[in-house]
PDB file of N, CA and C in Angstrom:
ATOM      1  N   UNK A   1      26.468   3.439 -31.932  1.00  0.00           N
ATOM      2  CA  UNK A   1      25.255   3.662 -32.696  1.00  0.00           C
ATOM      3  C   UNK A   1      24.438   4.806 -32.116  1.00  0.00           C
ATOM      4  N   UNK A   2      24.998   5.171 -30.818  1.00  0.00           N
ATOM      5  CA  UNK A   2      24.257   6.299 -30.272  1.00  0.00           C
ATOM      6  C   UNK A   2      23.926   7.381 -30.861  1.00  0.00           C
ATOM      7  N   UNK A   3      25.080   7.814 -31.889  1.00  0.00           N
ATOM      8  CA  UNK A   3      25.316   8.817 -32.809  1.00  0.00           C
ATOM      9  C   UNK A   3      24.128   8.981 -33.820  1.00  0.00           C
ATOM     10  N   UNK A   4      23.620   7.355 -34.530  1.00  0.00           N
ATOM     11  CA  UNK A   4      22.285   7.513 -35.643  1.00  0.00           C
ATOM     12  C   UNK A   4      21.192   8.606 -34.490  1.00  0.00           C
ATOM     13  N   UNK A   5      20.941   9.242 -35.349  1.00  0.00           N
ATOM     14  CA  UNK A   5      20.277  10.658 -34.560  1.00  0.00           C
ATOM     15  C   UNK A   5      18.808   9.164 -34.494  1.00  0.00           C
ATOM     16  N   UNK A   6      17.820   8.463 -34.893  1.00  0.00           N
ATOM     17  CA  UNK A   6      16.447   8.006 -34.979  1.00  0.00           C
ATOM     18  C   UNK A   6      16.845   6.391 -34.314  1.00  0.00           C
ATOM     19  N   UNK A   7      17.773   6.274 -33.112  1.00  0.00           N
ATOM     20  CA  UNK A   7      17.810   5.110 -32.555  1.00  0.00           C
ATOM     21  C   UNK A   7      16.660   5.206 -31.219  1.00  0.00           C
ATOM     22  N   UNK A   8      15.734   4.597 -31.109  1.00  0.00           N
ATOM     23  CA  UNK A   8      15.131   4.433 -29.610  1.00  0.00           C
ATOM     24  C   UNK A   8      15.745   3.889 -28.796  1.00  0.00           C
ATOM     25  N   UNK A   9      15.782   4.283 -27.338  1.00  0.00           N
ATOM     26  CA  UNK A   9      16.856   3.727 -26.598  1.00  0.00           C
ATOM     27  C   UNK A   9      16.588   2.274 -26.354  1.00  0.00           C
ATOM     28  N   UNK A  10      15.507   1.435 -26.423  1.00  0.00           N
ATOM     29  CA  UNK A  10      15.746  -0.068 -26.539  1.00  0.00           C
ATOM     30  C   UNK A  10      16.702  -0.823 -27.634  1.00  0.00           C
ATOM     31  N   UNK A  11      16.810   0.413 -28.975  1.00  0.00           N
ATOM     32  CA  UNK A  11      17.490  -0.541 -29.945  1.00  0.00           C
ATOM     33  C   UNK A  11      18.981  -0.344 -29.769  1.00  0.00           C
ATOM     34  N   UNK A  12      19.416   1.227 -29.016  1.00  0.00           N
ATOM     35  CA  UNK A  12      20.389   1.096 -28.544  1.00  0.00           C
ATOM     36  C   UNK A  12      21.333   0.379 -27.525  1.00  0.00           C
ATOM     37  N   UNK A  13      20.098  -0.346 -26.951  1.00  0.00           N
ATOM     38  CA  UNK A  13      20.849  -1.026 -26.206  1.00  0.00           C
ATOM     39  C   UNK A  13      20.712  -2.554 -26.154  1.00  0.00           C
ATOM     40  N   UNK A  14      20.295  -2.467 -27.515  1.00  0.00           N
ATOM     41  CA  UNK A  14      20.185  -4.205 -27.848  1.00  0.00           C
ATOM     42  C   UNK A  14      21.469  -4.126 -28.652  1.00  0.00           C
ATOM     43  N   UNK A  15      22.249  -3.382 -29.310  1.00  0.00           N
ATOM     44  CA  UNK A  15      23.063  -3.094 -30.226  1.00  0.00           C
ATOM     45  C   UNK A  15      24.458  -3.087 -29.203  1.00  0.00           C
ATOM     46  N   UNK A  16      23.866  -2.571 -27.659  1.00  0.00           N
ATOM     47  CA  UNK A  16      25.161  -2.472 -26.938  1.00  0.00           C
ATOM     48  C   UNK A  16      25.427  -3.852 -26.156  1.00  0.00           C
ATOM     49  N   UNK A  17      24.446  -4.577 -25.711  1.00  0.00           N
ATOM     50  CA  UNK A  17      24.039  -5.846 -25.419  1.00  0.00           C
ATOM     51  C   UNK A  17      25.093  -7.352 -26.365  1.00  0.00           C
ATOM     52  N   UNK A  18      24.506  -6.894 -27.592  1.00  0.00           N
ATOM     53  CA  UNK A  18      24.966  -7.540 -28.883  1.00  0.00           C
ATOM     54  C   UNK A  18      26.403  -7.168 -28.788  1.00  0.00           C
ATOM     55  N   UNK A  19      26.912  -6.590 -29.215  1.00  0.00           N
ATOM     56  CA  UNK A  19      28.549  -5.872 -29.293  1.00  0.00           C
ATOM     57  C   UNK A  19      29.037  -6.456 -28.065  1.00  0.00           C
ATOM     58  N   UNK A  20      28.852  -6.075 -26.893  1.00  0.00           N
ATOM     59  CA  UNK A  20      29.480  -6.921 -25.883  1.00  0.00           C
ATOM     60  C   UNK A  20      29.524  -8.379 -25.805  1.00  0.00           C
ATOM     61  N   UNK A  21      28.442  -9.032 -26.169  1.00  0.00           N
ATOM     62  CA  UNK A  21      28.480 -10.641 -26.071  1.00  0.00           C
ATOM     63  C   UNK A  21      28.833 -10.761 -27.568  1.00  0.00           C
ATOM     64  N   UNK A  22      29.145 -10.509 -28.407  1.00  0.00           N
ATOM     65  CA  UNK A  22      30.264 -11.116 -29.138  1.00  0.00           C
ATOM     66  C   UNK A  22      31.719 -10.777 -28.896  1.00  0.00           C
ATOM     67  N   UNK A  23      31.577  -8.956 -28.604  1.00  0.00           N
ATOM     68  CA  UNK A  23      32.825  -9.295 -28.199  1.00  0.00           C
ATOM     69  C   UNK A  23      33.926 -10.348 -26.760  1.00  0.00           C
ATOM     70  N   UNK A  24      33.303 -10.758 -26.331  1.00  0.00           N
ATOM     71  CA  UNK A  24      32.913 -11.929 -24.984  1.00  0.00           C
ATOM     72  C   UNK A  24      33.233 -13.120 -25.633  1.00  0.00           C
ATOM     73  N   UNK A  25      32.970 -13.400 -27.256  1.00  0.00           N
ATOM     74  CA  UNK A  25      33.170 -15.038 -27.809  1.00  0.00           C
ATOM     75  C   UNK A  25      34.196 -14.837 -28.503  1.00  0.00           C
ATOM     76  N   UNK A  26      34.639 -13.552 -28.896  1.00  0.00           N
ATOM     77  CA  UNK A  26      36.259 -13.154 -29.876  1.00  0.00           C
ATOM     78  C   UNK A  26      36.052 -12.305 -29.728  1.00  0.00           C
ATOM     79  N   UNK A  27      37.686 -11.587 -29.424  1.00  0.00           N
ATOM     80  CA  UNK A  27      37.834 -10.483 -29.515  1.00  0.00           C
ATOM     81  C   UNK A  27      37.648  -9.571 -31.116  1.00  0.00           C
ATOM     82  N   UNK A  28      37.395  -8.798 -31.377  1.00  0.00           N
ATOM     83  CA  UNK A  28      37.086  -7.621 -32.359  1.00  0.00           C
ATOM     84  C   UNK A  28      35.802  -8.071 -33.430  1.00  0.00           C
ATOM     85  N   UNK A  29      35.054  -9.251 -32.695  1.00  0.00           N
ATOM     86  CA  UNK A  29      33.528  -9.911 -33.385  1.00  0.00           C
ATOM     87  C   UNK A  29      32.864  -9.007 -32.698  1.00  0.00           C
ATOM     88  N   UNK A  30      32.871  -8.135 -31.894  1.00  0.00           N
ATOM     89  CA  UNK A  30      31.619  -7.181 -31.440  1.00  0.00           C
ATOM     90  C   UNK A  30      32.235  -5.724 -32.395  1.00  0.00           C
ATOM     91  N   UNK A  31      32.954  -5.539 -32.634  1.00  0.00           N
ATOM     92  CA  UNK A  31      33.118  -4.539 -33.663  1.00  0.00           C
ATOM     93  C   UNK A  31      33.044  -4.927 -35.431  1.00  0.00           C
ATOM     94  N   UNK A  32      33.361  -6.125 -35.857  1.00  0.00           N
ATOM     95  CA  UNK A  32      32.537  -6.942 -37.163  1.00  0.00           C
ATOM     96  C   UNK A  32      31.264  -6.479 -36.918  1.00  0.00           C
ATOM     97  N   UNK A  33      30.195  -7.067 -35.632  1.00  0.00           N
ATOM     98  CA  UNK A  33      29.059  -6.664 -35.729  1.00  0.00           C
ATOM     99  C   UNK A  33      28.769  -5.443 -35.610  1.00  0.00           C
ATOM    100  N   UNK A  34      29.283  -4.423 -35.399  1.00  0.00           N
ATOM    101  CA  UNK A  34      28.851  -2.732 -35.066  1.00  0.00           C
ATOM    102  C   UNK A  34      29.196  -2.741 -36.891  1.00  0.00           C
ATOM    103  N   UNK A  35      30.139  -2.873 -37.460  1.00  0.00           N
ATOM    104  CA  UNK A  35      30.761  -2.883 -39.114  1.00  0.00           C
ATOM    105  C   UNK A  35      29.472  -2.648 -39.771  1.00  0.00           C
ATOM    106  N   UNK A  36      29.147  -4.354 -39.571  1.00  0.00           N
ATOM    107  CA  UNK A  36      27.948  -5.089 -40.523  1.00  0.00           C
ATOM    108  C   UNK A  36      26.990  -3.945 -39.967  1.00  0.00           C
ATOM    109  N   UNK A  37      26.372  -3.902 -39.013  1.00  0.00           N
ATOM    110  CA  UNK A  37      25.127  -3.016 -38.469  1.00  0.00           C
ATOM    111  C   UNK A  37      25.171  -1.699 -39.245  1.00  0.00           C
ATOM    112  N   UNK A  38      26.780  -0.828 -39.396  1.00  0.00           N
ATOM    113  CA  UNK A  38      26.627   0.707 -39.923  1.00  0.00           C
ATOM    114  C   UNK A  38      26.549   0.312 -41.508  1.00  0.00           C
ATOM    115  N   UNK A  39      27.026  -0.092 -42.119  1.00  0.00           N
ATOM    116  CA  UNK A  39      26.816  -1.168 -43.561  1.00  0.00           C
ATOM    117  C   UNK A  39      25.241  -1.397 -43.354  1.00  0.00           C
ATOM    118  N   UNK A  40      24.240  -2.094 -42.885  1.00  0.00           N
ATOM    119  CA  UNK A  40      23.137  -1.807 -43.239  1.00  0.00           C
ATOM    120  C   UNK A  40      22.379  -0.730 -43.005  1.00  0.00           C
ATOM    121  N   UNK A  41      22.690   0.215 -41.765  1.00  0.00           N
ATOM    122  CA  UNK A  41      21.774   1.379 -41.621  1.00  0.00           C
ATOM    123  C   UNK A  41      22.327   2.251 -42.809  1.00  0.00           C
ATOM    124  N   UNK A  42      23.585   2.275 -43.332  1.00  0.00           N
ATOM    125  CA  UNK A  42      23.751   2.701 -44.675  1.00  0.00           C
ATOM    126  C   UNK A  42      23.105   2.972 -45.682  1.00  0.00           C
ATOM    127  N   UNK A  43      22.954   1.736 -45.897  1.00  0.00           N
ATOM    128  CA  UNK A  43      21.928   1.087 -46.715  1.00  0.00           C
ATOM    129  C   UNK A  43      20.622   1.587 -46.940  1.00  0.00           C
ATOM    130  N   UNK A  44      19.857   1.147 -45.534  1.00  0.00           N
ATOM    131  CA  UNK A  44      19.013   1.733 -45.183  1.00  0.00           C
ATOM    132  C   UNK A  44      18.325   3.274 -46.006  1.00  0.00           C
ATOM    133  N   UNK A  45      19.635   3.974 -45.072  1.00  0.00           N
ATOM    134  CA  UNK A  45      19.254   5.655 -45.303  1.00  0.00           C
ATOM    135  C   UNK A  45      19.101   5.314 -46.918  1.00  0.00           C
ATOM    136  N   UNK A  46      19.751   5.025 -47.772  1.00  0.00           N
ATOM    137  CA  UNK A  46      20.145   5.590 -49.271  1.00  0.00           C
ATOM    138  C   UNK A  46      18.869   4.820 -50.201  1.00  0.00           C
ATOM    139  N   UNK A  47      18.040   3.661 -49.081  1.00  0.00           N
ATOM    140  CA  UNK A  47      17.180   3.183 -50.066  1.00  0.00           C
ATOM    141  C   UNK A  47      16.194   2.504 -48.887  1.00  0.00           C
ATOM    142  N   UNK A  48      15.726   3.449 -48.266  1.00  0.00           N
ATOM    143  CA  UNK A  48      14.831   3.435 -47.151  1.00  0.00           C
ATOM    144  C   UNK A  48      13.461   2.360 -47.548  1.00  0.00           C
ATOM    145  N   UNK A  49      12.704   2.476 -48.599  1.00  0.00           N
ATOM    146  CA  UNK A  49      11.801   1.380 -49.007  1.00  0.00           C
ATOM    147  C   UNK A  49      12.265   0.202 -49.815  1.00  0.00           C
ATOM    148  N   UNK A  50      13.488  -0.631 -49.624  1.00  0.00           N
ATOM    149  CA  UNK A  50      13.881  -1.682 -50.212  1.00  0.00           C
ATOM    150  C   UNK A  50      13.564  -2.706 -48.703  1.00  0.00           C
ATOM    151  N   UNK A  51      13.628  -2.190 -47.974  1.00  0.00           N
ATOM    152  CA  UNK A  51      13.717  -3.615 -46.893  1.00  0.00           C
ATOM    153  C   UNK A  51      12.203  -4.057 -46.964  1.00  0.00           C
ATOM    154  N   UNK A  52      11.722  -5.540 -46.483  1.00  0.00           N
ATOM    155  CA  UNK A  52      10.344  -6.098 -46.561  1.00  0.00           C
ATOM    156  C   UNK A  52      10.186  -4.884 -45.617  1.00  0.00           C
ATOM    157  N   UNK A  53       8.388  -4.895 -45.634  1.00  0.00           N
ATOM    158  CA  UNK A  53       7.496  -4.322 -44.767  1.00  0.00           C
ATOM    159  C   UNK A  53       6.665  -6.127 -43.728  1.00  0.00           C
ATOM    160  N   UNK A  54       7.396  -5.755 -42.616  1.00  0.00           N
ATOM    161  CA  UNK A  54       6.851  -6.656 -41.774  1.00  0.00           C
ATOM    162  C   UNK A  54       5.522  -6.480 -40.629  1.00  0.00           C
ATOM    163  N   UNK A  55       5.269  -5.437 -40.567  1.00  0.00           N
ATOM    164  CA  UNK A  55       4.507  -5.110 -39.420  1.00  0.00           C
ATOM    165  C   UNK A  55       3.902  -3.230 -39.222  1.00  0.00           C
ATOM    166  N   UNK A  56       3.118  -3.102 -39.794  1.00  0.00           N
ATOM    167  CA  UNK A  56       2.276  -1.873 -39.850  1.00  0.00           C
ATOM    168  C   UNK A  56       3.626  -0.780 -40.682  1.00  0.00           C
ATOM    169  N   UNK A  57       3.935  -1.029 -41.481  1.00  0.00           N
ATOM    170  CA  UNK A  57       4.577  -0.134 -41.795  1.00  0.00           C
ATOM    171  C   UNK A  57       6.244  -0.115 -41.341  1.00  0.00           C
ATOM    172  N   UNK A  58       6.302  -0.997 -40.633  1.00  0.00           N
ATOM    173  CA  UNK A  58       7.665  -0.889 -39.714  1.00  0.00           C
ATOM    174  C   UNK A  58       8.647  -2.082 -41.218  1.00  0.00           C
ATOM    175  N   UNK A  59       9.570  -1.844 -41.121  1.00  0.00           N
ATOM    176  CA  UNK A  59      10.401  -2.565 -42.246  1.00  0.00           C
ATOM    177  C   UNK A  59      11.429  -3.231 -41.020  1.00  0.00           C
ATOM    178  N   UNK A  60      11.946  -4.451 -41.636  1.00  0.00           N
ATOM    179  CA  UNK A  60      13.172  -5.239 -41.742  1.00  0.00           C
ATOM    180  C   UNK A  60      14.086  -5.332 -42.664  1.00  0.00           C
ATOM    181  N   UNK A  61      15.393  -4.270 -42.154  1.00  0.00           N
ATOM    182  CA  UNK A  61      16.816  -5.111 -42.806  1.00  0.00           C
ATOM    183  C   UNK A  61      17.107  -5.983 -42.283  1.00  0.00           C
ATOM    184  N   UNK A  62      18.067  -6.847 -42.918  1.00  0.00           N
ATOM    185  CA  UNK A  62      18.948  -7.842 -42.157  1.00  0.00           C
ATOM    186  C   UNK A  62      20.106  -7.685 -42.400  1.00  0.00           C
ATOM    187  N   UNK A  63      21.057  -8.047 -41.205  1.00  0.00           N
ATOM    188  CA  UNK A  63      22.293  -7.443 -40.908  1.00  0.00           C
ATOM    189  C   UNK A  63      23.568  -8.989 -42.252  1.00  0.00           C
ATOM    190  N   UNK A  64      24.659  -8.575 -42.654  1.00  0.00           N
ATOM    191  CA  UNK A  64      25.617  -9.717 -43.165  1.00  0.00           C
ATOM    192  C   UNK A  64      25.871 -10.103 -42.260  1.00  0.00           C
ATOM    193  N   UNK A  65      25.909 -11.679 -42.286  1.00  0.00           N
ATOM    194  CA  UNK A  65      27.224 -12.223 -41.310  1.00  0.00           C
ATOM    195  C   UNK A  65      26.336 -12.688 -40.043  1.00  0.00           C
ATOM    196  N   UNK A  66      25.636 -11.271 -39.090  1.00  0.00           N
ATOM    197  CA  UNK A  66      24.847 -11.825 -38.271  1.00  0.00           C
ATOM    198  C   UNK A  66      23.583 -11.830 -38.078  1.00  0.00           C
ATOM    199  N   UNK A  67      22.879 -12.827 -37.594  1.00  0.00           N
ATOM    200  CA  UNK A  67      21.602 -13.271 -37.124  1.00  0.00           C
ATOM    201  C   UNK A  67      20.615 -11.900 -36.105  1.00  0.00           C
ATOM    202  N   UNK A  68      20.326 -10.768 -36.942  1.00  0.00           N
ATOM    203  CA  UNK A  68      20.573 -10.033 -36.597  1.00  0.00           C
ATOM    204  C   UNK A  68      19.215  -8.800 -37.781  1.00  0.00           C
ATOM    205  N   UNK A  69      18.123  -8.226 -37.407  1.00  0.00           N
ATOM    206  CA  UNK A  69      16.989  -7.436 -38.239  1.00  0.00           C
ATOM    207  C   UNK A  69      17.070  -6.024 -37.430  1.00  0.00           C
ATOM    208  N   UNK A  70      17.152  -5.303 -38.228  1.00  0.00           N
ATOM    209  CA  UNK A  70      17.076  -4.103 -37.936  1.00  0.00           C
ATOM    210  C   UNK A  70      15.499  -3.212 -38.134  1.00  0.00           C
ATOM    211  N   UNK A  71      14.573  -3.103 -37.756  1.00  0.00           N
ATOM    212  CA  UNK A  71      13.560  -2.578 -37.104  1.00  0.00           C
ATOM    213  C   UNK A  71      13.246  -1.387 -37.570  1.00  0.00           C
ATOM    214  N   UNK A  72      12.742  -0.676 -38.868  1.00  0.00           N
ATOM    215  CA  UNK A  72      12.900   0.878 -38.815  1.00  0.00           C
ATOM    216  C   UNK A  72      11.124   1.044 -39.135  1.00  0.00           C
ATOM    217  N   UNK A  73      11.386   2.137 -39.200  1.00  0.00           N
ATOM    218  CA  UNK A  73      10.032   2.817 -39.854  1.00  0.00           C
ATOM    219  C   UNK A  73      10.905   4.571 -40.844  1.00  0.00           C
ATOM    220  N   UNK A  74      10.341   4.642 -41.818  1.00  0.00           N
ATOM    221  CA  UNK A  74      10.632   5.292 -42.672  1.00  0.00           C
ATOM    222  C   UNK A  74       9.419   6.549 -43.389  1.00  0.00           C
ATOM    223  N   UNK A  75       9.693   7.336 -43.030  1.00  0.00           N
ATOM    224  CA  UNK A  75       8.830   8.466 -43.220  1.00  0.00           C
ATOM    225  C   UNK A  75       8.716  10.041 -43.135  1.00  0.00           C
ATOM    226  N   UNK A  76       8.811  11.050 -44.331  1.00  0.00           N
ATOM    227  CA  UNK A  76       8.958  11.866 -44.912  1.00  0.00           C
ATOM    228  C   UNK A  76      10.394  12.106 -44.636  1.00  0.00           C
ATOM    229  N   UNK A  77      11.459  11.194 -44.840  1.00  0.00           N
ATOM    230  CA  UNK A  77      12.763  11.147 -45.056  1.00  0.00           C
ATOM    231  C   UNK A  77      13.455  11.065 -43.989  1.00  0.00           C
ATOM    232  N   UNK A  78      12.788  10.760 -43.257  1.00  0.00           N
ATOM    233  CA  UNK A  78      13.428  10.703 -41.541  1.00  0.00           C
ATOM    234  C   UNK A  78      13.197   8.718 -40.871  1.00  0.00           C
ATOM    235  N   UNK A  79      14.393   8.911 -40.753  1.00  0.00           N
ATOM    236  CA  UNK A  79      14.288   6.639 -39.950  1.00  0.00           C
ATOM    237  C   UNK A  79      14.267   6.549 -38.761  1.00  0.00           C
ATOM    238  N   UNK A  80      13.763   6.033 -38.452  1.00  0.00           N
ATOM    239  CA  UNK A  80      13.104   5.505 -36.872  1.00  0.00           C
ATOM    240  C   UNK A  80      13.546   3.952 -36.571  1.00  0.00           C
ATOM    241  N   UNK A  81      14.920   4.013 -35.627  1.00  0.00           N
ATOM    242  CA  UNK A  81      15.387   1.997 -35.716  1.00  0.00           C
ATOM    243  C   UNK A  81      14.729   2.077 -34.246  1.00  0.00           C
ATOM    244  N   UNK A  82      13.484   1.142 -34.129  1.00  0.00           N
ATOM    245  CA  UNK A  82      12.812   0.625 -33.072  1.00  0.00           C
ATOM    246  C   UNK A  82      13.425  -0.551 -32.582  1.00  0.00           C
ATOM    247  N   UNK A  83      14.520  -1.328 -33.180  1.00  0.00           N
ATOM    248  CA  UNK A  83      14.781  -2.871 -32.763  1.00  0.00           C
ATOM    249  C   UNK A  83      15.791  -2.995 -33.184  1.00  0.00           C
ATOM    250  N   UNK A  84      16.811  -3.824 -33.027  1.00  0.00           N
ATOM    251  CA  UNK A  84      17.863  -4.306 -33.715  1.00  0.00           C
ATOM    252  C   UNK A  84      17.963  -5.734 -33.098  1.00  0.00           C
ATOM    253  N   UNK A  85      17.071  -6.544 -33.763  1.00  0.00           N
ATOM    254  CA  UNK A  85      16.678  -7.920 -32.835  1.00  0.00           C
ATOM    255  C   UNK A  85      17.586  -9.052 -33.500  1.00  0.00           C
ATOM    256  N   UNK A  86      17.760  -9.854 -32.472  1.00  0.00           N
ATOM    257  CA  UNK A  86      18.583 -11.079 -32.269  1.00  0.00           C
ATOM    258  C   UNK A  86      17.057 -12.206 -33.427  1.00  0.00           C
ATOM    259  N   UNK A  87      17.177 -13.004 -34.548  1.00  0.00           N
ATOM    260  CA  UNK A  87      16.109 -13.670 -34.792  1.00  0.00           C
ATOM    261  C   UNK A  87      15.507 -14.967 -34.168  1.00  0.00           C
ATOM    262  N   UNK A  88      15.823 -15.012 -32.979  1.00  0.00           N
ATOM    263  CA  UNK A  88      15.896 -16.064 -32.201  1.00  0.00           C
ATOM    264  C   UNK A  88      14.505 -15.182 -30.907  1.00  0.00           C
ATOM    265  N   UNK A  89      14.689 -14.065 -31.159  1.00  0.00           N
ATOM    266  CA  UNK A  89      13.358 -13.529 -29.931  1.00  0.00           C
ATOM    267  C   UNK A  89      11.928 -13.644 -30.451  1.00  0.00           C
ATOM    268  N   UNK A  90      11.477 -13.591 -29.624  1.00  0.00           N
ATOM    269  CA  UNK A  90       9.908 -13.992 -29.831  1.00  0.00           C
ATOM    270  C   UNK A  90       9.564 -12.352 -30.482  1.00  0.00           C
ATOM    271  N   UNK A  91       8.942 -12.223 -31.748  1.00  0.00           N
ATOM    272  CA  UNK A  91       8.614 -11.106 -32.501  1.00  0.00           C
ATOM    273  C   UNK A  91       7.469 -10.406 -31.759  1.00  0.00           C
ATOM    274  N   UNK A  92       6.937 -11.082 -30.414  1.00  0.00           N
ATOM    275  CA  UNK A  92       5.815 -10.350 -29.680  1.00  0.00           C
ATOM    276  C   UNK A  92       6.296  -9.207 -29.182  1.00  0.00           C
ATOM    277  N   UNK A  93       7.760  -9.141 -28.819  1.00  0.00           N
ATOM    278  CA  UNK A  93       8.631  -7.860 -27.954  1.00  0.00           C
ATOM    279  C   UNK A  93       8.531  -7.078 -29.054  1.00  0.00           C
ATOM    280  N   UNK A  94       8.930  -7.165 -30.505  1.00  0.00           N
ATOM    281  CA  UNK A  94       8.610  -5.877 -30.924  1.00  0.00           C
ATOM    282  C   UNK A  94       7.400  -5.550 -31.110  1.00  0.00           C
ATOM    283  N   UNK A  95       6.220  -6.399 -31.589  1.00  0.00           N
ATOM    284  CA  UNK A  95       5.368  -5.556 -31.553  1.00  0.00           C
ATOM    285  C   UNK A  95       4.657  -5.341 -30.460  1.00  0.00           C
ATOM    286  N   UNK A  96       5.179  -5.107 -29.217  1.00  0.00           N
ATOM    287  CA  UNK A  96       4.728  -3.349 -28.295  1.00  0.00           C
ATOM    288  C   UNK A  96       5.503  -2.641 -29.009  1.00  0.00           C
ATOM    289  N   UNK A  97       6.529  -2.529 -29.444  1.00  0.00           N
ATOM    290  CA  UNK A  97       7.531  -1.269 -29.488  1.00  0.00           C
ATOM    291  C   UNK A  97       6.820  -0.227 -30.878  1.00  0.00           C
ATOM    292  N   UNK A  98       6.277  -1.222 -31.633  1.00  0.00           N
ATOM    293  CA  UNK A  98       5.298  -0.356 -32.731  1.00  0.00           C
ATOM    294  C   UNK A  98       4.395   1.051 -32.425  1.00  0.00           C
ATOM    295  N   UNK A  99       4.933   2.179 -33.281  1.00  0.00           N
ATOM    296  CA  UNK A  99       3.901   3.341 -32.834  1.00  0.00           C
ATOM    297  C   UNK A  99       2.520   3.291 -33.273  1.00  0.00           C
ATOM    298  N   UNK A 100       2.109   2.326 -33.752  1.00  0.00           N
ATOM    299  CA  UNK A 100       0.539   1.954 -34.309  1.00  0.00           C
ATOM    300  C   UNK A 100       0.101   1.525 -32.966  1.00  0.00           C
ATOM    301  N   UNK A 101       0.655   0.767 -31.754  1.00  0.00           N
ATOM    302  CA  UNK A 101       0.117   0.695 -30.848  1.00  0.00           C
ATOM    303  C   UNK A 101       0.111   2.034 -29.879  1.00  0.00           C
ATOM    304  N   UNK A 102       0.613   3.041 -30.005  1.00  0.00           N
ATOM    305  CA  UNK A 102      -0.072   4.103 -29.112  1.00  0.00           C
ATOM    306  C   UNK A 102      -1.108   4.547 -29.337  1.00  0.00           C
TER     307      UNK A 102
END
C-alpha cells in the first residue's frame, strides 16, 4: 500500500500490522486482506464522496470480508488515508490523527 501516493505512515503501517497477523492465522488471508483493501481504495478514488462522513470531514469506507474502515479525507481531488482501523479500537486514536486538530 506504500505505493497509494496519500497513505500517512500510521495507516501504512496498520495495513502492514494487519497483513501480517492474518497472514499468521492462514496463509494467503493477509493478501485477501491487501485484495479487499485495494478494491476499496478503488472505490474510493472513483467515488470519493460516497463513504459516510464520520468526523470533521474525514470519511469511512469499509473494507469486504474484513472488520476493517478506511480513514480518508477527500479534497480538490486528492485522498488522504489517515487510518485503516481494526473496528474493535477505541475511535479516540483516530481522532488525534485528524488535521482539524492541528
Amino acid at each position: 500500500m506504500s505505493s497509494f501516493p496519500g497513505f500517512k505512515p500510521e495507516a501504512a503501517a496498520e495495513v502492514e500490522e494487519a497483513f501480517l497477523w492474518y497472514e499468521s492465522q492462514s496463509l494467503g488471508l493477509g493478501t485477501e486482506f491487501l485484495r479487499s483493501l485495494e478494491a476499496c481504495l478503488a472505490h474510493i478514488q472513483r467515488f470519493p464522496l460516497a463513504a459516510s462522513e464520520v468526523h470533521h470531514s474525514m470519511r469511512r469506507a469499509i473494507l469486504h470480508r474484513f472488520p476493517y474502515g478506511v480513514f480518508y479525507l477527500s479534497s480538490e481531488g486528492k485522498l488522504t488515508v489517515y487510518a485503516v482501523f481494526h473496528f474493535s479500537r477505541d475511535p479516540v486514536h483516530l481522532a488525534k490523527r485528524s488535521p482539524s486538530r492541528k
